[in-house]
Protein backbone atom coordinates (compact mmCIF):
# COMPACT_ATOMS: atom_id res chain seq x y z
CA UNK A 1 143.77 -37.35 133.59
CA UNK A 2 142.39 -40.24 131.38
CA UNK A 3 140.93 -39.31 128.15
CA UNK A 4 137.50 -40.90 129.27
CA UNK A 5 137.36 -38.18 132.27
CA UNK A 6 138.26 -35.60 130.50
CA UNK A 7 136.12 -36.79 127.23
CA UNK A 8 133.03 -36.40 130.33
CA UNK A 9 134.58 -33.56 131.93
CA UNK A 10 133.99 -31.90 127.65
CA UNK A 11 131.01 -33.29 127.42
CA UNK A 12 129.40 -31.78 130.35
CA UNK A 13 131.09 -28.44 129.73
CA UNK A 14 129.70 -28.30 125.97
CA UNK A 15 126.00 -29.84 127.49
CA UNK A 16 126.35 -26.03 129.67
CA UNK A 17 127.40 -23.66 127.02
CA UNK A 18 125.20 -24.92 124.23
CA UNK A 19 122.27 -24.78 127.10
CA UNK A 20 123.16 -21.01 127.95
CA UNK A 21 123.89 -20.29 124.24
CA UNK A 22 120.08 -21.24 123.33
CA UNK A 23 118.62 -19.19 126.49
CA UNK A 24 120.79 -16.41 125.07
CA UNK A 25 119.20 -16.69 121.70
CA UNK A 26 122.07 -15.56 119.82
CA UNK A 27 122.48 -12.56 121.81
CA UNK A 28 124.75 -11.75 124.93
CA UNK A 29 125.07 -13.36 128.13
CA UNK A 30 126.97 -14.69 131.15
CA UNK A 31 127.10 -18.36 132.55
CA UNK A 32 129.45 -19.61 135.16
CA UNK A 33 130.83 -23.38 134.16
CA UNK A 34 131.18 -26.26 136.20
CA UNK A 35 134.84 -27.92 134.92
CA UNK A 36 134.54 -31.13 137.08
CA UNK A 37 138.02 -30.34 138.55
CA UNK A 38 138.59 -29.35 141.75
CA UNK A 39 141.13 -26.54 143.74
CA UNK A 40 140.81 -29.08 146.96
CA UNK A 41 138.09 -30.76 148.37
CA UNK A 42 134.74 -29.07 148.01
CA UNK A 43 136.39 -26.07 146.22
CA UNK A 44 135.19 -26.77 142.94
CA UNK A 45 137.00 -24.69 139.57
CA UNK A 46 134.41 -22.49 138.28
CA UNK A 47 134.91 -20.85 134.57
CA UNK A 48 132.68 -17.98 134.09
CA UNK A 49 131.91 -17.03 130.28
CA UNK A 50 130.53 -13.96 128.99
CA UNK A 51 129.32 -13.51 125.30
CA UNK A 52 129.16 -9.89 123.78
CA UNK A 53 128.23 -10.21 120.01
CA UNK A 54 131.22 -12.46 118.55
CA UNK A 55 133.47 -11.42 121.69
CA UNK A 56 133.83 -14.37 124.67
CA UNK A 57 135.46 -14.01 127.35
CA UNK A 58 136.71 -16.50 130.32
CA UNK A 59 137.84 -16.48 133.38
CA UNK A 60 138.15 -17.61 136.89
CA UNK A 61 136.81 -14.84 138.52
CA UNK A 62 140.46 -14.73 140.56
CA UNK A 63 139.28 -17.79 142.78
CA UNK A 64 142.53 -19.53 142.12
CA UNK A 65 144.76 -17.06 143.52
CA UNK A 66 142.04 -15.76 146.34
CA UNK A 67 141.85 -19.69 147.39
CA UNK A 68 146.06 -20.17 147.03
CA UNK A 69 146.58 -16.27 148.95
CA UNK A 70 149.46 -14.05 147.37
CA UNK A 71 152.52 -15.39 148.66
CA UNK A 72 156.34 -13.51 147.66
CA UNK A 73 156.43 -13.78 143.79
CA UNK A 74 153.36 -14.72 143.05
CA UNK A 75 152.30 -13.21 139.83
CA UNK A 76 155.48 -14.24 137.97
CA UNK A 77 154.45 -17.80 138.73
CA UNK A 78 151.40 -17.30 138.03
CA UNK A 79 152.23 -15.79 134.92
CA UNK A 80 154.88 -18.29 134.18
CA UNK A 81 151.96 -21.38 134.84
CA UNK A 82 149.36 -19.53 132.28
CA UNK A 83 151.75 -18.76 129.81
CA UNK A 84 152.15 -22.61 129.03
CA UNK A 85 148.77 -22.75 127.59
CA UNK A 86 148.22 -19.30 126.50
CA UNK A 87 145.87 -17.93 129.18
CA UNK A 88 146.13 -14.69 131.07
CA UNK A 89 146.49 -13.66 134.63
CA UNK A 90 146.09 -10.34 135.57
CA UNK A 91 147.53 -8.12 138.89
CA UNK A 92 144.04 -8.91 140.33
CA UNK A 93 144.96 -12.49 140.39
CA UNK A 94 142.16 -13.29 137.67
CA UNK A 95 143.01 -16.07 135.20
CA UNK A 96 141.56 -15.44 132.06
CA UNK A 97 141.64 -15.25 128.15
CA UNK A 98 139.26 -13.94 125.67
CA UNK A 99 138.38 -15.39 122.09
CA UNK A 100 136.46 -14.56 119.22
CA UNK A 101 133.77 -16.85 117.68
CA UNK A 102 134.93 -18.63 114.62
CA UNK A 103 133.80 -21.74 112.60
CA UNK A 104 135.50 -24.72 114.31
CA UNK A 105 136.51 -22.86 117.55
CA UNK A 106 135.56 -25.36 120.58
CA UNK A 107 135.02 -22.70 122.74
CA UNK A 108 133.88 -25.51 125.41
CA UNK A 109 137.37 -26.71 125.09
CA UNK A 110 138.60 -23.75 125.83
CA UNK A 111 136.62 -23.07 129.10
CA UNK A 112 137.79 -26.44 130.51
CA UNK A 113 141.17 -25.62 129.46
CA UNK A 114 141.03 -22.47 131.51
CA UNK A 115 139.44 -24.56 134.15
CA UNK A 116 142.34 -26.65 133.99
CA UNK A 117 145.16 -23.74 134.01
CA UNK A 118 143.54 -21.76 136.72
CA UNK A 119 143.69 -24.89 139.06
CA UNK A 120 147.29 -25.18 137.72
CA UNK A 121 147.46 -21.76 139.21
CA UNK A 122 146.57 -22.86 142.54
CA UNK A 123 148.95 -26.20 143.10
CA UNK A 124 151.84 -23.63 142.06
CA UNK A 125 150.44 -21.22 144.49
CA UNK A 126 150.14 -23.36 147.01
CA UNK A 127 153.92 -24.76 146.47
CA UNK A 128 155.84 -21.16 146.22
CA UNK A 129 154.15 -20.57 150.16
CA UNK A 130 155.07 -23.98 151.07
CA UNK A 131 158.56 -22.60 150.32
C-alpha cells in the first residue's frame, strides 16, 4: 500500500469518527467505518466502533472469518495473524481490540489498522482451506 492511499484511506476514516464523535456529543455511541480495503470484490472491510464513556471498542463484527468459513485450524491462524499487530480474535471469529481514550491516541488509526488485520484474517483464511 502506498503511503498516499493509505494517507486517504486515514483521512476518510478520521473525516467518519470525528463526524459520529460530534453527533454523539461527547456521550456514547456506535458507528460502523468504511476502511477503503476490501475482503474481495464488492466485500468491503467494515470496522464497527462503539464509545462507552472513555471505553472504545473495535471490531469486525466476525465478517472476516464468516466471509473466509472455518476451515481445520482456523483460530490458531487467526490468532497467530492478529497477534502481529496486537488485535484480538475471539472463538466467534470476531476480530477486535478495545482502547481507552487518551491524549494523542489516533483512535482513527487504530480502526483502519483493525480494518487492515481483519482482512489479513481473511487472505490467511482463505489460504489454510486452499490447503
Amino acid at each position: 500500500m502506498g503511503a498516499h492511499v493509505g494517507d486517504e484511506r486515514l483521512t476518510s476514516i478520521r473525516m467518519a469518527l470525528d463526524a459520529a464523535r460530534a453527533s454523539w456529543g461527547g456521550g456514547a455511541g456506535t458507528v460502523t467505518l468504511a476502511t477503503g480495503l476490501d475482503y474481495r470484490p464488492a466485500e468491503p472491510v467494515e470496522v464497527s466502533v462503539r464509545k462507552r464513556g472513555h471505553r472504545w471498542d473495535f471490531g469486525d463484527g466476525g465478517r472476516a472469518v464468516r466471509l473466509a468459513g472455518k476451515p481445520s485450524g482456523w483460530l490458531a491462524a487467526a490468532e497467530r495473524v492478529v497477534a502481529e499487530e496486537g488485535m484480538n480474535v475471539n472463538r466467534a471469529g470476531v476480530v477486535f481490540v478495545p482502547a481507552v481514550e487518551r491524549p494523542r491516541r489516533d483512535l482513527a488509526l487504530l480502526a483502519l489498522r483493525l480494518g487492515e488485520s481483519s482482512q489479513a484474517v481473511f487472505a490467511e483464511l482463505i489460504d489454510l482451506a486452499a490447503e
